[in-house]
N, C-alpha and C. Protein backbone atom coordinates (compact mmCIF):
# COMPACT_ATOMS: atom_id res chain seq x y z
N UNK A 1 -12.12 13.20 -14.53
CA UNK A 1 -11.85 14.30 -15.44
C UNK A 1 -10.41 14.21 -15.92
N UNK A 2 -10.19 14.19 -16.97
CA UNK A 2 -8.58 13.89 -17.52
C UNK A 2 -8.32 15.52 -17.36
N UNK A 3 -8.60 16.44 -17.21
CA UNK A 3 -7.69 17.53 -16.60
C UNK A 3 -7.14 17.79 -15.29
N UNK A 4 -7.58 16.44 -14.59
CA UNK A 4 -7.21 17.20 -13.29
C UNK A 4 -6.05 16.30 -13.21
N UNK A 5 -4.58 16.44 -12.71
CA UNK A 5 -3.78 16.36 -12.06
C UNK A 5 -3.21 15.78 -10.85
N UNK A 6 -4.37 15.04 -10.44
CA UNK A 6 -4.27 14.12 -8.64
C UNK A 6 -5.15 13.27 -9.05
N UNK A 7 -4.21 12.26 -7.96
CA UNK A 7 -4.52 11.05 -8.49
C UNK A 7 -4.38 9.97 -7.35
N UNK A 8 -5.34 10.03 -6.49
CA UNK A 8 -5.34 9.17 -4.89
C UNK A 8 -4.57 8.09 -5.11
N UNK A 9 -4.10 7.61 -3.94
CA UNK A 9 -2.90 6.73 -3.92
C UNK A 9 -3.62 6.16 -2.49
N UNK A 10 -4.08 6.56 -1.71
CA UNK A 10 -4.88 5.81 -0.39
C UNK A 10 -6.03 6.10 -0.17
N UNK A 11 -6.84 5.75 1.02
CA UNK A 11 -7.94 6.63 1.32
C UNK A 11 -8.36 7.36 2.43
N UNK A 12 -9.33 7.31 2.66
CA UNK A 12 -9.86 8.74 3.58
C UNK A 12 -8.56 8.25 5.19
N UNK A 13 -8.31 9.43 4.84
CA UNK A 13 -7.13 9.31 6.77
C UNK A 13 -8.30 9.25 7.82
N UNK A 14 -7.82 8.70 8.33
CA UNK A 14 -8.51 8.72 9.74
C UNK A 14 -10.08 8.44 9.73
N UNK A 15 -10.37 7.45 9.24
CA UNK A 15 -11.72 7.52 8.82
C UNK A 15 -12.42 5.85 9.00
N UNK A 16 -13.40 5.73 9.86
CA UNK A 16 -14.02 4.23 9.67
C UNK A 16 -14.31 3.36 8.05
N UNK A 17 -13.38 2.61 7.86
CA UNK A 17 -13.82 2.46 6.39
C UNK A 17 -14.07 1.22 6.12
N UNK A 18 -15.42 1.03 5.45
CA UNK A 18 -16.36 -0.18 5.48
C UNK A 18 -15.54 -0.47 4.53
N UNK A 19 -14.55 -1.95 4.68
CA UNK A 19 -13.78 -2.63 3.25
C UNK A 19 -14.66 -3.33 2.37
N UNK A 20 -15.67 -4.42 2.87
CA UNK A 20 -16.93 -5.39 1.93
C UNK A 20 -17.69 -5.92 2.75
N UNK A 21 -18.26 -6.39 2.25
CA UNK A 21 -19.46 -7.08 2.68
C UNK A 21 -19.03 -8.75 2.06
N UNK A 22 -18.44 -9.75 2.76
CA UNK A 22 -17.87 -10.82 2.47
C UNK A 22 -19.49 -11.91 2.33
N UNK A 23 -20.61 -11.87 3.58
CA UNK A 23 -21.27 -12.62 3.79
C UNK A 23 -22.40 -11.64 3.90
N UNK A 24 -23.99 -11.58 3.69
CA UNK A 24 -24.91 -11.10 4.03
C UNK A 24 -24.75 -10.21 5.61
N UNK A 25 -24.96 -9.16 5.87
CA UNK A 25 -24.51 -8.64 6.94
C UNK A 25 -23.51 -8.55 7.87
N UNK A 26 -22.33 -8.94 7.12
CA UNK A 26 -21.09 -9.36 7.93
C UNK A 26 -20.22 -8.42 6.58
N UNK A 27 -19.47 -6.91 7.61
CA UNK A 27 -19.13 -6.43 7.23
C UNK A 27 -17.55 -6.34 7.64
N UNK A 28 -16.42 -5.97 7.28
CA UNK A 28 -15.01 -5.87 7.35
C UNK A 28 -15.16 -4.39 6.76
N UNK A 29 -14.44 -4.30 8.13
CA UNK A 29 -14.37 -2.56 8.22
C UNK A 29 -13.13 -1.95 9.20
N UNK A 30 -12.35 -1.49 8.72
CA UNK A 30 -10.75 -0.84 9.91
C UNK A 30 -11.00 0.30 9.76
N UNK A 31 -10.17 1.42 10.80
CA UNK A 31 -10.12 2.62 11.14
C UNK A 31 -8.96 2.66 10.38
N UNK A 32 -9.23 3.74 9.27
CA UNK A 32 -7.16 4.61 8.87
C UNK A 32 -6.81 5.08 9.63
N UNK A 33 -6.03 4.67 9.00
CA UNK A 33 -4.40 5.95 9.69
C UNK A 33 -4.67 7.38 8.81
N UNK A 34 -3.00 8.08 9.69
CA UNK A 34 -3.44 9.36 9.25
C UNK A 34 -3.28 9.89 8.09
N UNK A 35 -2.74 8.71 7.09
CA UNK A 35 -2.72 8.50 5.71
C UNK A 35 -3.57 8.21 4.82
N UNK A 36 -4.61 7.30 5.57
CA UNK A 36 -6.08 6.22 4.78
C UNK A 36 -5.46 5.10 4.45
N UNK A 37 -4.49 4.54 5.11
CA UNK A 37 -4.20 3.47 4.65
C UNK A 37 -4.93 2.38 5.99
N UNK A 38 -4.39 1.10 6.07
CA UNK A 38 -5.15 0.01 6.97
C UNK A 38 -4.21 0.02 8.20
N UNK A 39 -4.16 0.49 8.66
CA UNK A 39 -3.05 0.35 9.80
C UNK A 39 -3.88 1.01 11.50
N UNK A 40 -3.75 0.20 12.49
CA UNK A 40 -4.26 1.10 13.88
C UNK A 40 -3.48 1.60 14.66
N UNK A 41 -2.40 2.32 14.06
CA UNK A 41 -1.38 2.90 14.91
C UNK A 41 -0.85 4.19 13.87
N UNK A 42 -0.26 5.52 14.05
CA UNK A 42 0.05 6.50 13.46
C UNK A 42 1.80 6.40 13.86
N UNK A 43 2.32 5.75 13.48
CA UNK A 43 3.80 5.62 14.26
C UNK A 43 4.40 5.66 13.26
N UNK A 44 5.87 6.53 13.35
CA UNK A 44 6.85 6.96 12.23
C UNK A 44 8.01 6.01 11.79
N UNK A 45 8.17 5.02 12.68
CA UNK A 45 9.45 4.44 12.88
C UNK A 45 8.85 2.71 12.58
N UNK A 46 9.36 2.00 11.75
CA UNK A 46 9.31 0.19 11.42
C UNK A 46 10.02 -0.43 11.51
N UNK A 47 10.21 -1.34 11.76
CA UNK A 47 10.73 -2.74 11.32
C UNK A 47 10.99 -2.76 9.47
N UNK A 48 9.31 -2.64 9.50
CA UNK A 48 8.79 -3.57 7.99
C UNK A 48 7.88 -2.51 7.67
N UNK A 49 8.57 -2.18 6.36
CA UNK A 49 7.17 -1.46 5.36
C UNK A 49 6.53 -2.61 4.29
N UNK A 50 5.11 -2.61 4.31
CA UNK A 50 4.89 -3.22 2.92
C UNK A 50 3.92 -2.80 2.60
N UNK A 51 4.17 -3.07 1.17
CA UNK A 51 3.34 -2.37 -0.23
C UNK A 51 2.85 -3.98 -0.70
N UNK A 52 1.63 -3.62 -1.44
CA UNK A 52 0.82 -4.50 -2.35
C UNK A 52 -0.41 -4.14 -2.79
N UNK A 53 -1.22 -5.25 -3.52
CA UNK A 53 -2.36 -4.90 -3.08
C UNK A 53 -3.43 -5.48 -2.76
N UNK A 54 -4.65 -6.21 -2.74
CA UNK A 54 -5.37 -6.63 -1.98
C UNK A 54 -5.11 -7.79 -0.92
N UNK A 55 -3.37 -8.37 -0.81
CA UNK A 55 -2.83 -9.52 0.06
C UNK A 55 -2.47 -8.69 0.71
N UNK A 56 -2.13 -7.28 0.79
CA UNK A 56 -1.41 -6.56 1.41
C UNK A 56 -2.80 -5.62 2.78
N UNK A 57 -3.52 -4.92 1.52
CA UNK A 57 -4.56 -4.53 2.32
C UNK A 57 -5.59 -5.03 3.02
N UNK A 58 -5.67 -6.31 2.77
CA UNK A 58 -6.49 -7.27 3.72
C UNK A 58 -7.95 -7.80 3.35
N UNK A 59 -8.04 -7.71 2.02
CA UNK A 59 -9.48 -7.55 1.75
C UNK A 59 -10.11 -8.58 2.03
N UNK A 60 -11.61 -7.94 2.58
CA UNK A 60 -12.47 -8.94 3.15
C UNK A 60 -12.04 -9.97 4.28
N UNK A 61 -10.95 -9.57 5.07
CA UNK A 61 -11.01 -9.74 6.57
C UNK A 61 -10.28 -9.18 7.48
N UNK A 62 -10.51 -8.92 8.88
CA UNK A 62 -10.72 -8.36 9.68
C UNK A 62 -9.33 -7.64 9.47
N UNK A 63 -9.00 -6.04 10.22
CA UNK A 63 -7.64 -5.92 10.34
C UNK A 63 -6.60 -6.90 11.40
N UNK A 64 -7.32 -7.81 12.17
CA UNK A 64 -6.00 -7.96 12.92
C UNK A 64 -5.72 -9.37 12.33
N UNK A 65 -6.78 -9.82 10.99
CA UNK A 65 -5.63 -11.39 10.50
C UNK A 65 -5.36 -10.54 9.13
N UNK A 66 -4.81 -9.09 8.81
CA UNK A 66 -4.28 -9.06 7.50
C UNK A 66 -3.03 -9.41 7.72
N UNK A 67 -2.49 -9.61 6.64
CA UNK A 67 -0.83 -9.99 6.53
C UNK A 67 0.02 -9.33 7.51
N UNK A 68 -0.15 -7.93 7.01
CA UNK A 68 0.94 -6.65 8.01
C UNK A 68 0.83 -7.09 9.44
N UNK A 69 -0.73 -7.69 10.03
CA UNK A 69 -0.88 -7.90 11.25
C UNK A 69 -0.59 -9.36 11.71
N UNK A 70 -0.73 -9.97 10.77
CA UNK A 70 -0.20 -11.42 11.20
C UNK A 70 1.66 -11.29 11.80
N UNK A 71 2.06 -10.45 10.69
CA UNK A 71 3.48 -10.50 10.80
C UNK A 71 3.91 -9.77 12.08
N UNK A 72 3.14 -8.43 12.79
CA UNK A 72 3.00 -7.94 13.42
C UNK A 72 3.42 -8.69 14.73
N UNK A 73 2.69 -9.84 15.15
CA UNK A 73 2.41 -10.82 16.08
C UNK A 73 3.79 -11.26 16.27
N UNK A 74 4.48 -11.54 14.88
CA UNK A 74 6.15 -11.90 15.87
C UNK A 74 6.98 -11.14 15.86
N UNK A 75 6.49 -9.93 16.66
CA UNK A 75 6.99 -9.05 17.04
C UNK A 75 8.08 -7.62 16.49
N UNK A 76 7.39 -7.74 14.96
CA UNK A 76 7.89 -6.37 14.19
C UNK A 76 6.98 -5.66 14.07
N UNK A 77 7.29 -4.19 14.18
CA UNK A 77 6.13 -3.51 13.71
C UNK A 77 6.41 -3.12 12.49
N UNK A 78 5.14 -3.52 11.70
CA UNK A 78 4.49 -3.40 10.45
C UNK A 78 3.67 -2.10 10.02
N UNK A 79 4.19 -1.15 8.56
CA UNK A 79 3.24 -0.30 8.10
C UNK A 79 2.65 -0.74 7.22
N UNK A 80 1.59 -0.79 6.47
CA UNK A 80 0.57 -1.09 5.70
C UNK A 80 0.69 -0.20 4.71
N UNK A 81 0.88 0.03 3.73
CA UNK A 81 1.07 0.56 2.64
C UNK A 81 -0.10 0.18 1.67
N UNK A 82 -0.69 -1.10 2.13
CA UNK A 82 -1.56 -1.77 0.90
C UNK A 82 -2.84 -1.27 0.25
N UNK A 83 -2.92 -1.28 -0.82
CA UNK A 83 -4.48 -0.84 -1.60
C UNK A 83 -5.05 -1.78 -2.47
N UNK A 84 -5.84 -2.38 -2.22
CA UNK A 84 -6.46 -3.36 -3.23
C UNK A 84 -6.89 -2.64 -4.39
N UNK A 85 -6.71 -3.48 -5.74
CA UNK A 85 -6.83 -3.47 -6.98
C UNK A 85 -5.84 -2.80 -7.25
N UNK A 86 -4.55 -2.51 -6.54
CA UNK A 86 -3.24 -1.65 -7.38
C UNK A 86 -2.05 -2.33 -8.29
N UNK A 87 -1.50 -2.01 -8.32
CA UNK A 87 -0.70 -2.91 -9.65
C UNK A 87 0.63 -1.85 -9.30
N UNK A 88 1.89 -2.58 -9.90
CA UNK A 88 3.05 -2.07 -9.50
C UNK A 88 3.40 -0.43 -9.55
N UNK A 89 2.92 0.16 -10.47
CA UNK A 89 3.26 1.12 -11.20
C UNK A 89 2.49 2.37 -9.62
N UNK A 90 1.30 2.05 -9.30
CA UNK A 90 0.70 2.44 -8.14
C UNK A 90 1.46 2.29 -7.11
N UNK A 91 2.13 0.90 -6.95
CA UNK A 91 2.18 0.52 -5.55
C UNK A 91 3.80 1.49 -5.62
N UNK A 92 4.67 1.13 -6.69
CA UNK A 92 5.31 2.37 -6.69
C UNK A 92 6.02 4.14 -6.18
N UNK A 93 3.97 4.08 -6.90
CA UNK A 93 3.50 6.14 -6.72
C UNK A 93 3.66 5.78 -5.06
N UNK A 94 3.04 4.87 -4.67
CA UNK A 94 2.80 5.01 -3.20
C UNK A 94 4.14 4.75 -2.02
N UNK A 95 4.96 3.69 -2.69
CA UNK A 95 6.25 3.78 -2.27
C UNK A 95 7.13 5.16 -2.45
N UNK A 96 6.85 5.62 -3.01
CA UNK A 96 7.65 7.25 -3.79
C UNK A 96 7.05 8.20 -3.12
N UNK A 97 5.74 8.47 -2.57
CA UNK A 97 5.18 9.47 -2.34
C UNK A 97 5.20 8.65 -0.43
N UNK A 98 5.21 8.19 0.33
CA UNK A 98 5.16 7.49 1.56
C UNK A 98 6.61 7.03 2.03
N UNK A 99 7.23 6.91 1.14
CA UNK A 99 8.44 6.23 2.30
C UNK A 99 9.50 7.05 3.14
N UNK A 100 9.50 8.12 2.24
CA UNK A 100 9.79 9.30 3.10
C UNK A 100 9.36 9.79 4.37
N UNK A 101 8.46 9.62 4.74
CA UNK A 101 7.30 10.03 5.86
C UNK A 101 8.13 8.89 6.58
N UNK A 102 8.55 7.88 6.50
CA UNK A 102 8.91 6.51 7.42
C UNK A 102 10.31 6.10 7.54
N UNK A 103 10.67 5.59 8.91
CA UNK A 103 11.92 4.99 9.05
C UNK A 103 11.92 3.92 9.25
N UNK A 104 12.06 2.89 8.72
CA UNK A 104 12.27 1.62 8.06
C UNK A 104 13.30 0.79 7.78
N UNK A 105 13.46 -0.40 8.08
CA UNK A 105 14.32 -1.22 8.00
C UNK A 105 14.61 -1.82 6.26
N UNK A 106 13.29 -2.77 6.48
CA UNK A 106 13.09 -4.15 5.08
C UNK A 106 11.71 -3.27 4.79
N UNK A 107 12.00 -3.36 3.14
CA UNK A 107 11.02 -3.10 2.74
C UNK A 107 10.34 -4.43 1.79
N UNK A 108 8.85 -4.82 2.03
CA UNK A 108 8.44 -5.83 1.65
C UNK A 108 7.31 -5.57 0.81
N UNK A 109 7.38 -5.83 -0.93
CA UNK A 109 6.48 -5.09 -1.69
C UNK A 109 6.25 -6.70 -2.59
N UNK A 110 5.19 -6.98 -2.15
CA UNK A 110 4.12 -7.91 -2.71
C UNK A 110 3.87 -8.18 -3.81
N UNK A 111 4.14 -9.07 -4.92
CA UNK A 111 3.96 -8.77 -6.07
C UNK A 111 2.96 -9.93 -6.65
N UNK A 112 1.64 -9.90 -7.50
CA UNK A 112 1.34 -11.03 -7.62
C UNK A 112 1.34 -11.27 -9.17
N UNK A 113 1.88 -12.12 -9.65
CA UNK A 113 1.79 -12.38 -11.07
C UNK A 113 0.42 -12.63 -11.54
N UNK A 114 -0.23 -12.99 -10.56
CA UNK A 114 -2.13 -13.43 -11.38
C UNK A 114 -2.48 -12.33 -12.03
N UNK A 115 -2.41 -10.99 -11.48
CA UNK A 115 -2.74 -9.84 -11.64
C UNK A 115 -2.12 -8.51 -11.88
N UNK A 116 -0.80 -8.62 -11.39
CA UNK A 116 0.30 -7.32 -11.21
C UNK A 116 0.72 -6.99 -12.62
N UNK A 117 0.92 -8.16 -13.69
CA UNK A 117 1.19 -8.07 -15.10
C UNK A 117 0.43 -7.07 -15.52
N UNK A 118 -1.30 -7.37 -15.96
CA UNK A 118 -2.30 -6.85 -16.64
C UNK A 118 -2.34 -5.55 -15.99
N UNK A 119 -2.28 -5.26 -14.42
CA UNK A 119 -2.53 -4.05 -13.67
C UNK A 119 -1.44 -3.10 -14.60
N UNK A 120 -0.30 -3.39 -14.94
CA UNK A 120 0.72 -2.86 -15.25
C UNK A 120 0.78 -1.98 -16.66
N UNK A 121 0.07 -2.91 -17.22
CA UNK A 121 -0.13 -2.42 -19.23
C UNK A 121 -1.24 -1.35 -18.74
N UNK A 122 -1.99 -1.71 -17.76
CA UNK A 122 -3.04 -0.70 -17.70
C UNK A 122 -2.51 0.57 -17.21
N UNK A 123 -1.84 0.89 -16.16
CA UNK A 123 -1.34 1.54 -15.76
C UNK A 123 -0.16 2.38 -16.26
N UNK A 124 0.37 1.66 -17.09
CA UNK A 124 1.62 2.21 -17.62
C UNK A 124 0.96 3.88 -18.79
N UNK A 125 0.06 3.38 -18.85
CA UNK A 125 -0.83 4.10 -19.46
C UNK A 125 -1.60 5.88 -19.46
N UNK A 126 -1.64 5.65 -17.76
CA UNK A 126 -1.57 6.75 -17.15
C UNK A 126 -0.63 7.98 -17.05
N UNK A 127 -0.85 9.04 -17.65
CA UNK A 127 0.31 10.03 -17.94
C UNK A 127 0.55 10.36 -16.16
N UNK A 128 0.34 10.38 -15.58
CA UNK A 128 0.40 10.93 -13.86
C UNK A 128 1.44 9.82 -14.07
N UNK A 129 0.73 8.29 -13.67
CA UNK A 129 2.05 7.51 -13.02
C UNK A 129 2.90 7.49 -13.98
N UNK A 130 3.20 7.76 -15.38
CA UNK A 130 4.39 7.74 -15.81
C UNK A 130 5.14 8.42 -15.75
N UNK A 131 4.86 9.72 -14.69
CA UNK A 131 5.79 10.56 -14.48
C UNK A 131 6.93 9.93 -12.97
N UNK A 132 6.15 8.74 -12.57
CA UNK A 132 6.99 8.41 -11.53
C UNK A 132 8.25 7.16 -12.20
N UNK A 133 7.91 7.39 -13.50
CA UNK A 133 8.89 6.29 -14.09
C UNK A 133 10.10 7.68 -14.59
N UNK A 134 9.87 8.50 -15.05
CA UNK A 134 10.83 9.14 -15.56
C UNK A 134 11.66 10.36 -14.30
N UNK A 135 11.13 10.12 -13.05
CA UNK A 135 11.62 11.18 -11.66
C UNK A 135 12.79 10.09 -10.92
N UNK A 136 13.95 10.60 -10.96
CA UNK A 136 14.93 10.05 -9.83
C UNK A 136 14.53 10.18 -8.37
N UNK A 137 14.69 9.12 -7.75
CA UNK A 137 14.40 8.72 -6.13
C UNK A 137 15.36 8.91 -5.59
N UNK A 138 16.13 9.84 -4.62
CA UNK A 138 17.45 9.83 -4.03
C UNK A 138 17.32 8.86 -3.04
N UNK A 139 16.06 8.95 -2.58
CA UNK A 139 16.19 7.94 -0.82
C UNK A 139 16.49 6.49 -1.86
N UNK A 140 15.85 6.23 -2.70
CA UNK A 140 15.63 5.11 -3.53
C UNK A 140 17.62 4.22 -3.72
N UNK A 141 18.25 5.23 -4.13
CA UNK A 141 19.09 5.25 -4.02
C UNK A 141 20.66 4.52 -2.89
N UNK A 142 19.33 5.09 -1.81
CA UNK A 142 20.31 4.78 -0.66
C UNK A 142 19.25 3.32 0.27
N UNK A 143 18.67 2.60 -0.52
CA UNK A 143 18.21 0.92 -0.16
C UNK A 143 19.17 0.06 -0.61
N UNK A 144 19.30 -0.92 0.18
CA UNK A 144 19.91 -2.15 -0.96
C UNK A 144 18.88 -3.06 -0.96
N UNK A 145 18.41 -2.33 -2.28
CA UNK A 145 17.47 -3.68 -2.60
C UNK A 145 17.28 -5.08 -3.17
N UNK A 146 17.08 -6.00 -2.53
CA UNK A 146 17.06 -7.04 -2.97
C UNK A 146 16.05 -7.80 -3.33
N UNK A 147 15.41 -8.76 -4.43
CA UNK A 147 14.42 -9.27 -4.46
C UNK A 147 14.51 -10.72 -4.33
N UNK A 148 13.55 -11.34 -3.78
CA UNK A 148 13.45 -12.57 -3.46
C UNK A 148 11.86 -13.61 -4.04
């Protein structure tokens, strides 16, 4: 409905959520957090935040070989921020509306040129997320961000 005003950025918190069906009866499925994002832990404090989206959220395999969890293994803890099919302008809303909630070191936001371009024209589009282009970030402010 173009009148309504909200505009999901994750999904169901706390909730068993069937990700795909990769192979005939072979399903990939993680428990959210208390956000709906992919993560099996509710913890306030990181290492590493990262944003993306479907390299980020893990699609179509298991939670413990997604990225956040691979990285996990040498010994940082990792939040998951990720949503498949999002594009910068989203991954953004979700950095803007989430990072606050978190204390965080490095922030690591995924970018893929195959797709992040086109996601972008599409998105830019959206009167909601263009309000996150024209709102000052104070925390935003106080990162030194660097890209690599």
């Amino acid at each position: 409905d173009k009148d309504l005003n909200l505009l999901p950025l994750s999904g169901v918190s706390n909730s068993r959520t069937i990700f795909c069906s990769e192979t005939k009866g072979k399903f990939h499925e993680y428990r959210s957090d208390e956000h709906g994002f992919n993560n099996n832990n509710n913890d306030k404090s990181f290492d590493i935040l990262m944003i993306g989206d479907s390299y980020v959220h893990g699609l179509c395999i298991d939670q413990e070989f997604n990225l956040p969890s691979s990285i996990s293994k040498l010994k940082f803890k990792v939040k998951n921020l990720g949503i498949m099919a999002n594009g910068p302008l989203f991954e953004y809303a979700i950095f803007r509306e989430y990072s606050n909630i978190y204390d965080f070191k490095i922030l690591v936001w995924l970018f893929n040129p195959d797709n992040d371009f086109y996601d972008f024209s599409n998105e830019i589009q959206n009167p909601i997320l263009q309000k996150y282009l024209t709102k000052q970030n104070k925390k935003l402010n106080n990162y030194n961000l660097k890209t690599i």
